[in-house]
PDB file of N, CA and C in Angstrom:
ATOM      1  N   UNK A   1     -13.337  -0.789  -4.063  1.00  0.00           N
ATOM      2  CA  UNK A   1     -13.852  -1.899  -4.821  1.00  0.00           C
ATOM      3  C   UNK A   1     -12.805  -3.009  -4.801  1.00  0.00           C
ATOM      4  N   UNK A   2     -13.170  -3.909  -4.658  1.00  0.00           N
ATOM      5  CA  UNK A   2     -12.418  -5.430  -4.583  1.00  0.00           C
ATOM      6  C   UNK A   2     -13.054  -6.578  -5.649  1.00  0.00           C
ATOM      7  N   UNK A   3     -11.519  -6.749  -6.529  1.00  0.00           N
ATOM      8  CA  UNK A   3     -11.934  -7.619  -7.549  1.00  0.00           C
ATOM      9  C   UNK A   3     -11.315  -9.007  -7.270  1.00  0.00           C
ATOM     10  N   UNK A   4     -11.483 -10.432  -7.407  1.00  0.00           N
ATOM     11  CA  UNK A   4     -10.615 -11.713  -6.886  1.00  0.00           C
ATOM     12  C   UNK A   4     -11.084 -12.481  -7.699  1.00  0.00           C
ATOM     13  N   UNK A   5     -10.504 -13.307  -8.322  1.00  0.00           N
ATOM     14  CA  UNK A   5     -10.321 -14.479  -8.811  1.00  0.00           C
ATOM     15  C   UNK A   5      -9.481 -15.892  -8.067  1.00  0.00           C
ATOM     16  N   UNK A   6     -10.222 -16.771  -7.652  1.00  0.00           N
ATOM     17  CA  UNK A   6      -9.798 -17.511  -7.289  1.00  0.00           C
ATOM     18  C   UNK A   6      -9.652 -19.064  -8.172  1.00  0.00           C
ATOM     19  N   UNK A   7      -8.528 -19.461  -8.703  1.00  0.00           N
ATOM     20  CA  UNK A   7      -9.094 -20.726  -9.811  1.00  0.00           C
ATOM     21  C   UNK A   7      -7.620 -21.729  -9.411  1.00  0.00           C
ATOM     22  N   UNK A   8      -8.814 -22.873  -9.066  1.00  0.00           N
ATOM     23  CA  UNK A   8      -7.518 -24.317  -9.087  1.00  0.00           C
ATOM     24  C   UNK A   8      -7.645 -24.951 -10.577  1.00  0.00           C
ATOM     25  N   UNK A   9      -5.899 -25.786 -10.229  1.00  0.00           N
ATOM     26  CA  UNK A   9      -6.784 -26.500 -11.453  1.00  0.00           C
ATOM     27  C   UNK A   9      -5.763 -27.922 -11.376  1.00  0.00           C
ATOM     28  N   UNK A  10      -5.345 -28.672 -11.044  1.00  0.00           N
ATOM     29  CA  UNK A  10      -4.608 -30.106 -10.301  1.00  0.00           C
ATOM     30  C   UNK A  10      -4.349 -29.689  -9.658  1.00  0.00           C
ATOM     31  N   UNK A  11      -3.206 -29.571  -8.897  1.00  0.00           N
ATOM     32  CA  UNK A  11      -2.351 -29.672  -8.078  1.00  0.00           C
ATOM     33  C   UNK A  11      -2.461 -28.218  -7.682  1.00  0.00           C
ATOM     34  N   UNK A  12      -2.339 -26.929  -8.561  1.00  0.00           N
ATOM     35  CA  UNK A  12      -1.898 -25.945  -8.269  1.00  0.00           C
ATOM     36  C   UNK A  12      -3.474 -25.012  -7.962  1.00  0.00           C
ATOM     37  N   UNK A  13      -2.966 -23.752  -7.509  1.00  0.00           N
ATOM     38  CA  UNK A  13      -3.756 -22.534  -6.876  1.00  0.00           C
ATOM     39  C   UNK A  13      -3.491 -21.211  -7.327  1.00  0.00           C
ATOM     40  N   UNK A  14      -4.519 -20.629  -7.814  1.00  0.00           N
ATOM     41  CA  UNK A  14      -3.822 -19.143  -7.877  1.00  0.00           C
ATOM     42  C   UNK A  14      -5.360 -18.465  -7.385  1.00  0.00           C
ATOM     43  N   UNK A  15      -4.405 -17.040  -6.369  1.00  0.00           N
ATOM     44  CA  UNK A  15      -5.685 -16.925  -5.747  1.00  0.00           C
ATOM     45  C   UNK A  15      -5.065 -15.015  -6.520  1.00  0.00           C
ATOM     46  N   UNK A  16      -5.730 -14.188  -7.044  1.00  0.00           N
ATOM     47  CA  UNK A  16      -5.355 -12.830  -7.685  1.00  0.00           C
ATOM     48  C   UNK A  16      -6.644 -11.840  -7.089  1.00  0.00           C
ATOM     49  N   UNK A  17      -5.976 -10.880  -6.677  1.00  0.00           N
ATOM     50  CA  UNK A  17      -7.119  -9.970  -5.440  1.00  0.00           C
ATOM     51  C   UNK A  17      -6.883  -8.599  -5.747  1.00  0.00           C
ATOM     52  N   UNK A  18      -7.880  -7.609  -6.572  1.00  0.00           N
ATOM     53  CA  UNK A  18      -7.124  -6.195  -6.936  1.00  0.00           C
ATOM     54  C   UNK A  18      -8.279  -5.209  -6.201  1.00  0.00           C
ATOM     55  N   UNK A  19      -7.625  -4.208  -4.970  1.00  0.00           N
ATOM     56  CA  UNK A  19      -8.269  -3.369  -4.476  1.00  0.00           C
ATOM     57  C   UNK A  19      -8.322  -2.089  -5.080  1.00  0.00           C
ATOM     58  N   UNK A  20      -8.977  -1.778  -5.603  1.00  0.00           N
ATOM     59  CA  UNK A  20      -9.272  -0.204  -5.599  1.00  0.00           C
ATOM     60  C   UNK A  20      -9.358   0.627  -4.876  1.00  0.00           C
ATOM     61  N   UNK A  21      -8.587   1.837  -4.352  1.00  0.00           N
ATOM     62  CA  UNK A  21      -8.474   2.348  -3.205  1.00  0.00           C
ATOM     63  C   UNK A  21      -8.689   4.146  -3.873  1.00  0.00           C
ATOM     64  N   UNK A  22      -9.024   4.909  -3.191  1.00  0.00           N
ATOM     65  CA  UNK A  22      -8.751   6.213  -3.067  1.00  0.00           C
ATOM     66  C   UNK A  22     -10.258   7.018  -4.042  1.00  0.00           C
ATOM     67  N   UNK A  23     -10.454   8.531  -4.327  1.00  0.00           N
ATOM     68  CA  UNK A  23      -8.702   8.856  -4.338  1.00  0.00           C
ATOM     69  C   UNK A  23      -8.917   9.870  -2.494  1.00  0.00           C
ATOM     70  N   UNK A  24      -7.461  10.102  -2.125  1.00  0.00           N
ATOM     71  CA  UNK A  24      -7.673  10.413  -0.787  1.00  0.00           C
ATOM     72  C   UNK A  24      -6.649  11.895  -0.804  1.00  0.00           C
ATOM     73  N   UNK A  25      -7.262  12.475  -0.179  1.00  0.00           N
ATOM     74  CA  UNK A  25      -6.663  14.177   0.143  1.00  0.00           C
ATOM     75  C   UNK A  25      -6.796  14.701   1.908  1.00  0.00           C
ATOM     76  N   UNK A  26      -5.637  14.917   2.223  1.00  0.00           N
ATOM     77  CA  UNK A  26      -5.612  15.977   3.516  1.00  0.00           C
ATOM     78  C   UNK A  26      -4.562  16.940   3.459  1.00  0.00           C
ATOM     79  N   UNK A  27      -5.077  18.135   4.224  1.00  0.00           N
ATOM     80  CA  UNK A  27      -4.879  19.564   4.350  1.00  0.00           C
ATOM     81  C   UNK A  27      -3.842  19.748   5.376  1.00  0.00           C
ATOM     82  N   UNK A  28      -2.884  20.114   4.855  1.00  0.00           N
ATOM     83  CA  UNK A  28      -1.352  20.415   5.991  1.00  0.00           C
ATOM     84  C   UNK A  28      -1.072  21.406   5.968  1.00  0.00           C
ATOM     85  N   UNK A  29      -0.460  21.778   7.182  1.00  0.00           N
ATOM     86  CA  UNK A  29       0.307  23.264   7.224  1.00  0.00           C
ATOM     87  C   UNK A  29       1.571  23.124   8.168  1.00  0.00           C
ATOM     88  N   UNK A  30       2.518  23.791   8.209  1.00  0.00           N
ATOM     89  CA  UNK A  30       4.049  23.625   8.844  1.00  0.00           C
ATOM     90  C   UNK A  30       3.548  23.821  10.701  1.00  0.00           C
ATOM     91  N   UNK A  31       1.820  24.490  10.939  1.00  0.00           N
ATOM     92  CA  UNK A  31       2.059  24.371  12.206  1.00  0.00           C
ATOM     93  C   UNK A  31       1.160  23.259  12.464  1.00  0.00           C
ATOM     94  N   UNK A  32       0.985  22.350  11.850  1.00  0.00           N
ATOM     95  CA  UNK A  32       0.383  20.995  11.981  1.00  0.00           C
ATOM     96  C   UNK A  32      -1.289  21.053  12.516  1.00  0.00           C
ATOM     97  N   UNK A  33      -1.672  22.193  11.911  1.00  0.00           N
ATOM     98  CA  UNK A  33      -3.385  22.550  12.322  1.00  0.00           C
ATOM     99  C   UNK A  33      -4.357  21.854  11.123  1.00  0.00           C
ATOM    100  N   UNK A  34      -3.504  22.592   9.825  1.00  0.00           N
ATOM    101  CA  UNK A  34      -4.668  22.291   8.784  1.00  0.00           C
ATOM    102  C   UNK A  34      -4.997  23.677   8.083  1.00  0.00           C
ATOM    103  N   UNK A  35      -4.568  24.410   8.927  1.00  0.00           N
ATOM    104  CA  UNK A  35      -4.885  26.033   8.881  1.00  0.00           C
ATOM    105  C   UNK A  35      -4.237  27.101   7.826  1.00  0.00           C
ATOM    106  N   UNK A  36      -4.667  27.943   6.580  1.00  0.00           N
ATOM    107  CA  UNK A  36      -3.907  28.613   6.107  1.00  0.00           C
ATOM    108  C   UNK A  36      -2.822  29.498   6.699  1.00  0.00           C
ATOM    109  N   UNK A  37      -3.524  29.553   8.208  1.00  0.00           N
ATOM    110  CA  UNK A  37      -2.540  31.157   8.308  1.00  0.00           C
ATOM    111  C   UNK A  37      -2.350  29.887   9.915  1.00  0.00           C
ATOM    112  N   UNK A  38      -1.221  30.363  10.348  1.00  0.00           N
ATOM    113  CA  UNK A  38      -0.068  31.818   9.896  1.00  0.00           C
ATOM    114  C   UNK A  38       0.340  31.395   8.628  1.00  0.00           C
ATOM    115  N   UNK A  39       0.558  30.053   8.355  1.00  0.00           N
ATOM    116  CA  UNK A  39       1.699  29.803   7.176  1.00  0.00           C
ATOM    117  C   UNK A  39       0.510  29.062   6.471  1.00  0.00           C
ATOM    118  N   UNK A  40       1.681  28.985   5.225  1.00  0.00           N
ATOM    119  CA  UNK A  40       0.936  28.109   4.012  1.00  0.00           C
ATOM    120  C   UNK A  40      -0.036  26.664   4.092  1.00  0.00           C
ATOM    121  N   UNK A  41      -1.249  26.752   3.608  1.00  0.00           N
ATOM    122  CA  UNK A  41      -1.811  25.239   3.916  1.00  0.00           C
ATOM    123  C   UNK A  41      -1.380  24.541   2.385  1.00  0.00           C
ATOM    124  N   UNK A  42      -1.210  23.150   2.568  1.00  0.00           N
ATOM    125  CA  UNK A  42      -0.860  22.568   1.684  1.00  0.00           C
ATOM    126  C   UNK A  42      -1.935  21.520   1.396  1.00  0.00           C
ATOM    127  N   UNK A  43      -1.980  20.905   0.002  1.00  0.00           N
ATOM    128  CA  UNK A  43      -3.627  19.635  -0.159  1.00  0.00           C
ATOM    129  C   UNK A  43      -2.788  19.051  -0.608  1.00  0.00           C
ATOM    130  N   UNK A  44      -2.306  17.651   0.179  1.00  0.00           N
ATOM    131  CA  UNK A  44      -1.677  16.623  -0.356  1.00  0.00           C
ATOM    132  C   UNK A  44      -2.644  15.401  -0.965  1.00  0.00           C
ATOM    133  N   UNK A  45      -2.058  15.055  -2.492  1.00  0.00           N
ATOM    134  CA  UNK A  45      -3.506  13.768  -2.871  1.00  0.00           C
ATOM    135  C   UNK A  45      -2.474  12.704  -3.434  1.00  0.00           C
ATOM    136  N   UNK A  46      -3.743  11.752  -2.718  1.00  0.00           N
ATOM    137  CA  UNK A  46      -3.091  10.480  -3.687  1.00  0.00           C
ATOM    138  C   UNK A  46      -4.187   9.760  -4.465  1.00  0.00           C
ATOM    139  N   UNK A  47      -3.845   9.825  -5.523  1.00  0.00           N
ATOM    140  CA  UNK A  47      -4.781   9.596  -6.572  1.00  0.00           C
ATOM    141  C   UNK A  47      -5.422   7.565  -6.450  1.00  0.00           C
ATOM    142  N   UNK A  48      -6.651   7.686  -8.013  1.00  0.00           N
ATOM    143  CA  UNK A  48      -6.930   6.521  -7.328  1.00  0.00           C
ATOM    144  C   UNK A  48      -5.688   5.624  -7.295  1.00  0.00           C
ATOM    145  N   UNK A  49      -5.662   4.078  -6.614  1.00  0.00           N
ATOM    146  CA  UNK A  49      -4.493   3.229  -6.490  1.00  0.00           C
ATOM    147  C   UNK A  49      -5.200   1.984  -6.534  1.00  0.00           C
ATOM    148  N   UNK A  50      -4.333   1.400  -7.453  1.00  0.00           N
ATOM    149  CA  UNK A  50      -5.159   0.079  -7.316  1.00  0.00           C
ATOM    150  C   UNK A  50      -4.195  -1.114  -6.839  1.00  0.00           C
ATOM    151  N   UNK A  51      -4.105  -1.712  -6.084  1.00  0.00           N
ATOM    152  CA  UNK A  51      -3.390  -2.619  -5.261  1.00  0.00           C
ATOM    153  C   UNK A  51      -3.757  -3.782  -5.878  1.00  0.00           C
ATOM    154  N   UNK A  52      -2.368  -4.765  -6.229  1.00  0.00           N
ATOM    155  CA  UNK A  52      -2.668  -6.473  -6.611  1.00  0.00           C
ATOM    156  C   UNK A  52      -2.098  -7.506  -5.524  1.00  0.00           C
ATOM    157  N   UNK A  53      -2.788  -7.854  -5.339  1.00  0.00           N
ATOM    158  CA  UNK A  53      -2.201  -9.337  -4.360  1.00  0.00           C
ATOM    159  C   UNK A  53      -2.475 -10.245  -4.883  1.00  0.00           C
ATOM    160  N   UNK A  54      -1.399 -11.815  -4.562  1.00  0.00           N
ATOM    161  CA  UNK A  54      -1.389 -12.785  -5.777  1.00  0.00           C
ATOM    162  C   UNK A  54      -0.957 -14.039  -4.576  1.00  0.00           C
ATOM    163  N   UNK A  55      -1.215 -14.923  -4.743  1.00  0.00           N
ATOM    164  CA  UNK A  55      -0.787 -16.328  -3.946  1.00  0.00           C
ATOM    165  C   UNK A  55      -0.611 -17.188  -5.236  1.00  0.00           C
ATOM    166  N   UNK A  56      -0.036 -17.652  -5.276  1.00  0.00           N
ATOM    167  CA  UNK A  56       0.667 -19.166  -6.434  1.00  0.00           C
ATOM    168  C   UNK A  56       0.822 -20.817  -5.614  1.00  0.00           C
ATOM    169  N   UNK A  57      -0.142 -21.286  -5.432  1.00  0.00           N
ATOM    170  CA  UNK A  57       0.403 -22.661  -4.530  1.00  0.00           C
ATOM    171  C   UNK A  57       0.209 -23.843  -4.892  1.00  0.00           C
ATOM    172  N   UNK A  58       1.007 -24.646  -4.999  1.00  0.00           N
ATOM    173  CA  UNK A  58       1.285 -25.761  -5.374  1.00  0.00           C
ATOM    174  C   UNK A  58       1.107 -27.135  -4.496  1.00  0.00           C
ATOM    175  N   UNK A  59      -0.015 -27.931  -4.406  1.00  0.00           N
ATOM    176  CA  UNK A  59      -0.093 -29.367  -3.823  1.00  0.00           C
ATOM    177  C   UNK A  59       0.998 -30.428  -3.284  1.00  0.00           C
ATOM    178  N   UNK A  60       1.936 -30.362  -2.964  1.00  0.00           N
ATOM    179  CA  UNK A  60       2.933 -31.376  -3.527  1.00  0.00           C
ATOM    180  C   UNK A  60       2.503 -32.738  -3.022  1.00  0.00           C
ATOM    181  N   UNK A  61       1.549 -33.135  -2.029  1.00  0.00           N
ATOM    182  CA  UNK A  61       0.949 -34.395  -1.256  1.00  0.00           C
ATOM    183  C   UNK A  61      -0.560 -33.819  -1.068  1.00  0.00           C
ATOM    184  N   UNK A  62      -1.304 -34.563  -0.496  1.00  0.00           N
ATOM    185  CA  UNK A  62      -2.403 -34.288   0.157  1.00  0.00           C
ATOM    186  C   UNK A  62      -2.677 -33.352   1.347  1.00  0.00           C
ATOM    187  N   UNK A  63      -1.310 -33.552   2.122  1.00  0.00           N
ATOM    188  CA  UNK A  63      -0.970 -33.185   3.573  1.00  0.00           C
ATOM    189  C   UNK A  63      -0.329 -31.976   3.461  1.00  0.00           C
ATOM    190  N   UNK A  64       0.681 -31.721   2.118  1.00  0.00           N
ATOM    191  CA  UNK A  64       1.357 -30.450   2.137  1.00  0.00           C
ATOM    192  C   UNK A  64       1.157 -29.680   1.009  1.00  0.00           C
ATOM    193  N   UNK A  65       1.235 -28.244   1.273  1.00  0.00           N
ATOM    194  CA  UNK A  65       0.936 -27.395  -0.317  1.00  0.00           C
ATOM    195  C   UNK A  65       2.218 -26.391   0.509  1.00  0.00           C
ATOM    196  N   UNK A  66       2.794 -25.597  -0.841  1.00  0.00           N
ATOM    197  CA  UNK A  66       3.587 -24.960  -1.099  1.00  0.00           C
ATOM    198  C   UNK A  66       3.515 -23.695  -1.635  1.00  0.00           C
ATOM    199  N   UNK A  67       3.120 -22.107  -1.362  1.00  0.00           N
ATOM    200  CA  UNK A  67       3.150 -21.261  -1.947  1.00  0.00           C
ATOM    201  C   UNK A  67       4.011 -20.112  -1.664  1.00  0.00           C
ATOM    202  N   UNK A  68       3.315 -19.188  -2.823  1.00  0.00           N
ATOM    203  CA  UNK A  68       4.416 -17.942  -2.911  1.00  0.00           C
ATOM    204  C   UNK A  68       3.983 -16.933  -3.640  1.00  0.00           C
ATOM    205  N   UNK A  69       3.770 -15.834  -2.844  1.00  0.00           N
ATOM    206  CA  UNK A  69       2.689 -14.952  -2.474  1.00  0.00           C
ATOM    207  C   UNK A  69       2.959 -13.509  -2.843  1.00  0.00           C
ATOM    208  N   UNK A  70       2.222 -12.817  -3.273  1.00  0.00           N
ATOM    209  CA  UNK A  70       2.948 -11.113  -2.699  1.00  0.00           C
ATOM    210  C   UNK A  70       1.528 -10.220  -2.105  1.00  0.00           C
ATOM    211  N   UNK A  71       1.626  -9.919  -1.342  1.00  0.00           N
ATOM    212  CA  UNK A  71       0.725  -8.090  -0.740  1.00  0.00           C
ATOM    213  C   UNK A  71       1.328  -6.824  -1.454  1.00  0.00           C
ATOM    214  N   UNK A  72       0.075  -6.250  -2.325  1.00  0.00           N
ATOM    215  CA  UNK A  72       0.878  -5.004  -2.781  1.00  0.00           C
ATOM    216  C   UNK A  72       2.396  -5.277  -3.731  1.00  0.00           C
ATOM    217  N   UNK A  73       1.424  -6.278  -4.443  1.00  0.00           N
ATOM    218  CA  UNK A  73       2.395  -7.084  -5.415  1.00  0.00           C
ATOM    219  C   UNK A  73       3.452  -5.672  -6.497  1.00  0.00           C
ATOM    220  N   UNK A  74       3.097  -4.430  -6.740  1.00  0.00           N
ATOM    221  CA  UNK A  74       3.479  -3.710  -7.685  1.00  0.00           C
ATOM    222  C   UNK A  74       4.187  -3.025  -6.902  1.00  0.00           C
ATOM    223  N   UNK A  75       4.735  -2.909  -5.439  1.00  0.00           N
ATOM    224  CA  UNK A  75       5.258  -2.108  -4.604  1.00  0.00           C
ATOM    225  C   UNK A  75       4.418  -0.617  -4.671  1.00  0.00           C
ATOM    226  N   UNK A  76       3.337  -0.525  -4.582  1.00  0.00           N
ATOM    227  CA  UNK A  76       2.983   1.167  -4.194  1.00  0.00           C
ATOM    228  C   UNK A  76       2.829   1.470  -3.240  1.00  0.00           C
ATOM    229  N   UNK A  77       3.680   2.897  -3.201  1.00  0.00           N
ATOM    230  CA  UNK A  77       3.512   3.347  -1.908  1.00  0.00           C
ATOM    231  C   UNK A  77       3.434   5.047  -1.933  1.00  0.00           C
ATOM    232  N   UNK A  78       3.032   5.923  -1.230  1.00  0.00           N
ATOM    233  CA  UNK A  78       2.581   7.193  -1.029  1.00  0.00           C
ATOM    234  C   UNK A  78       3.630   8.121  -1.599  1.00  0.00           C
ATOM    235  N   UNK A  79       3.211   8.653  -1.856  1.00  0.00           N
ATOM    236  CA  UNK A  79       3.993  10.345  -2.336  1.00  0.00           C
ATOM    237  C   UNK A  79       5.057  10.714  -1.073  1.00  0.00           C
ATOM    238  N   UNK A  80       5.936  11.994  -1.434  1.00  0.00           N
ATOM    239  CA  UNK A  80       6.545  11.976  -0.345  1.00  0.00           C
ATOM    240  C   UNK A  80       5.930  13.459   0.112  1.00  0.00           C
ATOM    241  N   UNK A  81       5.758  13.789   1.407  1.00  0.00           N
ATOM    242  CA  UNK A  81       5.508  15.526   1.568  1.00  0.00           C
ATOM    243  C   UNK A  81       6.585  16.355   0.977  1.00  0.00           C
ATOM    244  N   UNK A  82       5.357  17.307   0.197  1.00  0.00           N
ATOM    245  CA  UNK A  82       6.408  18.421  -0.609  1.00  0.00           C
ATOM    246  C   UNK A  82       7.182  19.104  -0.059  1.00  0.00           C
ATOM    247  N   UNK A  83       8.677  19.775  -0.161  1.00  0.00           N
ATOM    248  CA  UNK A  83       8.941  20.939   1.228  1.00  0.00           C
ATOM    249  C   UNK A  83       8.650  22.277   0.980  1.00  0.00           C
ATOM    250  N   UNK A  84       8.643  23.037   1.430  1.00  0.00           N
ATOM    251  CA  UNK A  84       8.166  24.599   1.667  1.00  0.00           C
ATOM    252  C   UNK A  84       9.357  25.618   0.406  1.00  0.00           C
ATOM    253  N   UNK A  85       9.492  26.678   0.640  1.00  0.00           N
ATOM    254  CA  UNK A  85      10.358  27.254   0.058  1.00  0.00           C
ATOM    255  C   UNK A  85      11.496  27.896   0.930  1.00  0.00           C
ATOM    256  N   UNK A  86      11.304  27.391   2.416  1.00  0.00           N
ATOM    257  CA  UNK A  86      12.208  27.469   3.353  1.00  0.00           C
ATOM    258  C   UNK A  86      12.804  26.336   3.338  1.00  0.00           C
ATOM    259  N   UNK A  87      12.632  25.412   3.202  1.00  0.00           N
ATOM    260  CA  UNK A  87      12.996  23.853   2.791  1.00  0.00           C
ATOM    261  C   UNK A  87      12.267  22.931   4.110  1.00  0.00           C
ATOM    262  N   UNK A  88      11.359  23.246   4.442  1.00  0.00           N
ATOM    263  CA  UNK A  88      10.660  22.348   5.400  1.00  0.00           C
ATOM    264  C   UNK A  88       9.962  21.725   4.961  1.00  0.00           C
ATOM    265  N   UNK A  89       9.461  20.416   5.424  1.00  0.00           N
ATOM    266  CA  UNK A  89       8.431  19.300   4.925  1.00  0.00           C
ATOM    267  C   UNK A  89       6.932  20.661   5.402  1.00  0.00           C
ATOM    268  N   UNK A  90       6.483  20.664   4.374  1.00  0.00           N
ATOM    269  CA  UNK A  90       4.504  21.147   4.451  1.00  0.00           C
ATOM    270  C   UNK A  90       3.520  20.944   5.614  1.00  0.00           C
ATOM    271  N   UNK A  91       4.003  19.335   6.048  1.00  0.00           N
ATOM    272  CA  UNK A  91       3.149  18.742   7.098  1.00  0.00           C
ATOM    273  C   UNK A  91       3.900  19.438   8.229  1.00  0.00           C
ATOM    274  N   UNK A  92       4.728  20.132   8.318  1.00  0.00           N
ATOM    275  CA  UNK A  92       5.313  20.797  10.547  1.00  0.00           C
ATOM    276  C   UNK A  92       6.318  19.565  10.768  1.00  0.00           C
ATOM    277  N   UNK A  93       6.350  18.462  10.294  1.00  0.00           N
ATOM    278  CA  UNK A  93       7.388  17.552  10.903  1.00  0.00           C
ATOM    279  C   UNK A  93       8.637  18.119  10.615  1.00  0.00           C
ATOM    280  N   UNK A  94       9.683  17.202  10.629  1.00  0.00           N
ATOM    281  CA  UNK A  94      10.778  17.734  10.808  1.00  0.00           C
ATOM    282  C   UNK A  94      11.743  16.785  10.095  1.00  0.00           C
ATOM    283  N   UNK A  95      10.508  15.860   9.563  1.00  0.00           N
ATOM    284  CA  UNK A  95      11.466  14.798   8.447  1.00  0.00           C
ATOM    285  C   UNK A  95      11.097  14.814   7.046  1.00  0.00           C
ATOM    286  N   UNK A  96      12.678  15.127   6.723  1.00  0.00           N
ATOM    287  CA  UNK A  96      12.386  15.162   4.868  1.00  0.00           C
ATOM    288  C   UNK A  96      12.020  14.138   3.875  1.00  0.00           C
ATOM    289  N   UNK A  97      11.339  14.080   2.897  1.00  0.00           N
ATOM    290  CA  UNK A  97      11.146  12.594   2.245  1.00  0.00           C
ATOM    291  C   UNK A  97      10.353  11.571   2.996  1.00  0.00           C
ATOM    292  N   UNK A  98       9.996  12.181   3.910  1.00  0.00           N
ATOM    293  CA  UNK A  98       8.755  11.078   4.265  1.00  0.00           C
ATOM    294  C   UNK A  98       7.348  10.601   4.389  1.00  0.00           C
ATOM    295  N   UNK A  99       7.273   9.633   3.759  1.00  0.00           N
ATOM    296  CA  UNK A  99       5.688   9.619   2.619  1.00  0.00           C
ATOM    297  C   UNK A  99       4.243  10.183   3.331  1.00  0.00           C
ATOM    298  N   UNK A 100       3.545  10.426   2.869  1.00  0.00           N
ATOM    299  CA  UNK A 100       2.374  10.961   3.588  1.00  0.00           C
ATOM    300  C   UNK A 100       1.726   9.835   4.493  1.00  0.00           C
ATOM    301  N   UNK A 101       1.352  10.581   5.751  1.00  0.00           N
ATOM    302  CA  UNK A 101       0.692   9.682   6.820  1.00  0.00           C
ATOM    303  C   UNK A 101      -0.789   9.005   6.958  1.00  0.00           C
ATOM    304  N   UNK A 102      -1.551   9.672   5.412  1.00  0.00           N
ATOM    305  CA  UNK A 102      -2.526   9.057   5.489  1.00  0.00           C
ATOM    306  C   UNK A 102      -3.045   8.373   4.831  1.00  0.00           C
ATOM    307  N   UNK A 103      -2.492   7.409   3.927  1.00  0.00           N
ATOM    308  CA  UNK A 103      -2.228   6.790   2.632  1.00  0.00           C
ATOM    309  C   UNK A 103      -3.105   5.386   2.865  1.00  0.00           C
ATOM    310  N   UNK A 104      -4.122   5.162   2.245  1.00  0.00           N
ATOM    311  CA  UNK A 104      -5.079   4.148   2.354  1.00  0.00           C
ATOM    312  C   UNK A 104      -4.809   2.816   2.175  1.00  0.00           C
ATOM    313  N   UNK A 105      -3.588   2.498   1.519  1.00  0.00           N
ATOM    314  CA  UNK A 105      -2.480   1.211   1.264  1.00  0.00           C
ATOM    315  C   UNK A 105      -1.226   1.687   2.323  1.00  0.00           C
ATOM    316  N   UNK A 106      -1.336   1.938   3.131  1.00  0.00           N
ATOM    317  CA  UNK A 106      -0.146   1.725   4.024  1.00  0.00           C
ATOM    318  C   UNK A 106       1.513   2.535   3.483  1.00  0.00           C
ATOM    319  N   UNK A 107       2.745   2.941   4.480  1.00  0.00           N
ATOM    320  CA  UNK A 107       3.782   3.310   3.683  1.00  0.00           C
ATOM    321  C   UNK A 107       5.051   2.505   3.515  1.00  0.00           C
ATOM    322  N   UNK A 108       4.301   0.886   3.593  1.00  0.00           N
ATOM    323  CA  UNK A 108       5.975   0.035   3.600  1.00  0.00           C
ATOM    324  C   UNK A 108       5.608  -0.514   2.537  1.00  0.00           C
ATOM    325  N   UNK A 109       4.943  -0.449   1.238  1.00  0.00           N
ATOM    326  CA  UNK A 109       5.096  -0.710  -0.022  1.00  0.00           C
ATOM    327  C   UNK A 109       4.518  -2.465  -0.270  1.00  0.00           C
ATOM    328  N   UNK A 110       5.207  -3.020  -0.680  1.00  0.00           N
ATOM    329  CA  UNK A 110       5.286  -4.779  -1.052  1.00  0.00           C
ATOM    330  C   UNK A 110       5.096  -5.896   0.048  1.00  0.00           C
ATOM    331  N   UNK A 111       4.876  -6.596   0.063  1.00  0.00           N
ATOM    332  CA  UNK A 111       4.836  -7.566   0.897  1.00  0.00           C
ATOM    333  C   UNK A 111       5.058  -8.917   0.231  1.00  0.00           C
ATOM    334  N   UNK A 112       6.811  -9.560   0.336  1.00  0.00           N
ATOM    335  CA  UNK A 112       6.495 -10.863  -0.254  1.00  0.00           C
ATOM    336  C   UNK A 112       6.679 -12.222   0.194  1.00  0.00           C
ATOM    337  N   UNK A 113       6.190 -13.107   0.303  1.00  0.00           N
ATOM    338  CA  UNK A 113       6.711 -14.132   0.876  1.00  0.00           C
ATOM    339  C   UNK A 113       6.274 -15.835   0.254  1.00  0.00           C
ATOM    340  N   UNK A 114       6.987 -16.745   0.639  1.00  0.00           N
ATOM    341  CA  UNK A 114       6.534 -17.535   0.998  1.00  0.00           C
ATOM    342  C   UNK A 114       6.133 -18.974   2.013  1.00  0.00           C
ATOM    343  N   UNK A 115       5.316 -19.554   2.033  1.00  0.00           N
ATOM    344  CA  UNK A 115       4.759 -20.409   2.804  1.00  0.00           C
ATOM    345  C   UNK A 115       4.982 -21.930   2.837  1.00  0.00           C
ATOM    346  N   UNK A 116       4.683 -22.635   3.875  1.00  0.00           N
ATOM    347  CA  UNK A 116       4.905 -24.077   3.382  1.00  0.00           C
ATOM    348  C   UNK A 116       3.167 -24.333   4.415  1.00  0.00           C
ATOM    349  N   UNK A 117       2.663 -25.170   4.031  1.00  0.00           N
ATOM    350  CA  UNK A 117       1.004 -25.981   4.892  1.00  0.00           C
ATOM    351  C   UNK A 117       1.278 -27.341   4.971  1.00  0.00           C
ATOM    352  N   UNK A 118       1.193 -27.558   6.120  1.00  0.00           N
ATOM    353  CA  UNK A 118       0.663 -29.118   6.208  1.00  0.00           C
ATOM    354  C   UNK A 118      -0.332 -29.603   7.237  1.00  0.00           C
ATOM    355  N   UNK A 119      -1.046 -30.209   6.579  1.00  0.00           N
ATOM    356  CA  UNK A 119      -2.334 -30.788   7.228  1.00  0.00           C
ATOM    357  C   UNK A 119      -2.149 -31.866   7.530  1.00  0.00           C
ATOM    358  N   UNK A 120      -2.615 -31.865   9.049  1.00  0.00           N
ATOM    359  CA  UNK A 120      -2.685 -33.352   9.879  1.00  0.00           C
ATOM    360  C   UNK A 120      -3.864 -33.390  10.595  1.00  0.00           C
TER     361      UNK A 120
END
């Protein structure tokens, strides 16, 4: 679900965008099948998530506006895979602490920036 508000009001802009995402679950095992056996299957979830994105922009001429923005304004980002009781990541990889691969908001978190426009 996608909620947005978009409202000017002189000079300035605010554009506010909140996705509702999830909730999302997949089935791991250390030999990367999905499979209980040989070894343990694991149900990794990520619950629902709701993502904000925000733009702030400012007019300064006719020709130029000025903003400043964020994607995934709250920084969320995925769980990390649990490890085993051998100390292995659940998913068969071979890297510790690293967030789940199937995460419906992406695993680099925030996005911020800003912009300059000019129209000619």
């Amino acid at each position: 679900m996608v909620i947005g508000i978009y409202y000017t009001y002189d000079m300035w802009s605010v554009n506010l965008r909140d996705t509702v995402l999830g909730p999302s679950l997949e089935i791991v095992s250390p030999d990367q099948t999905g499979n209980a056996l040989p070894g343990p299957a694991t149900t990794l979830h990520i619950p629902v998530t709701s993502i904000t994105d925000l733009d702030i922009g400012y007019r300064v001429t006719p020709a130029l506006k000025l903003d400043v923005g964020a994607n995934n304004l709250f920084d969320h980002r995925p769980p990390t895979v649990p490890l085993l009781a051998n100390g292995k990541p659940a998913d068969g990889n071979n890297v510790n602490g690293e967030p789940y691969q199937f995460s419906p908001f992406g695993i680099n978190g925030g996005y911020y920036y800003a912009k300059v426009t000019l129209d000619f």
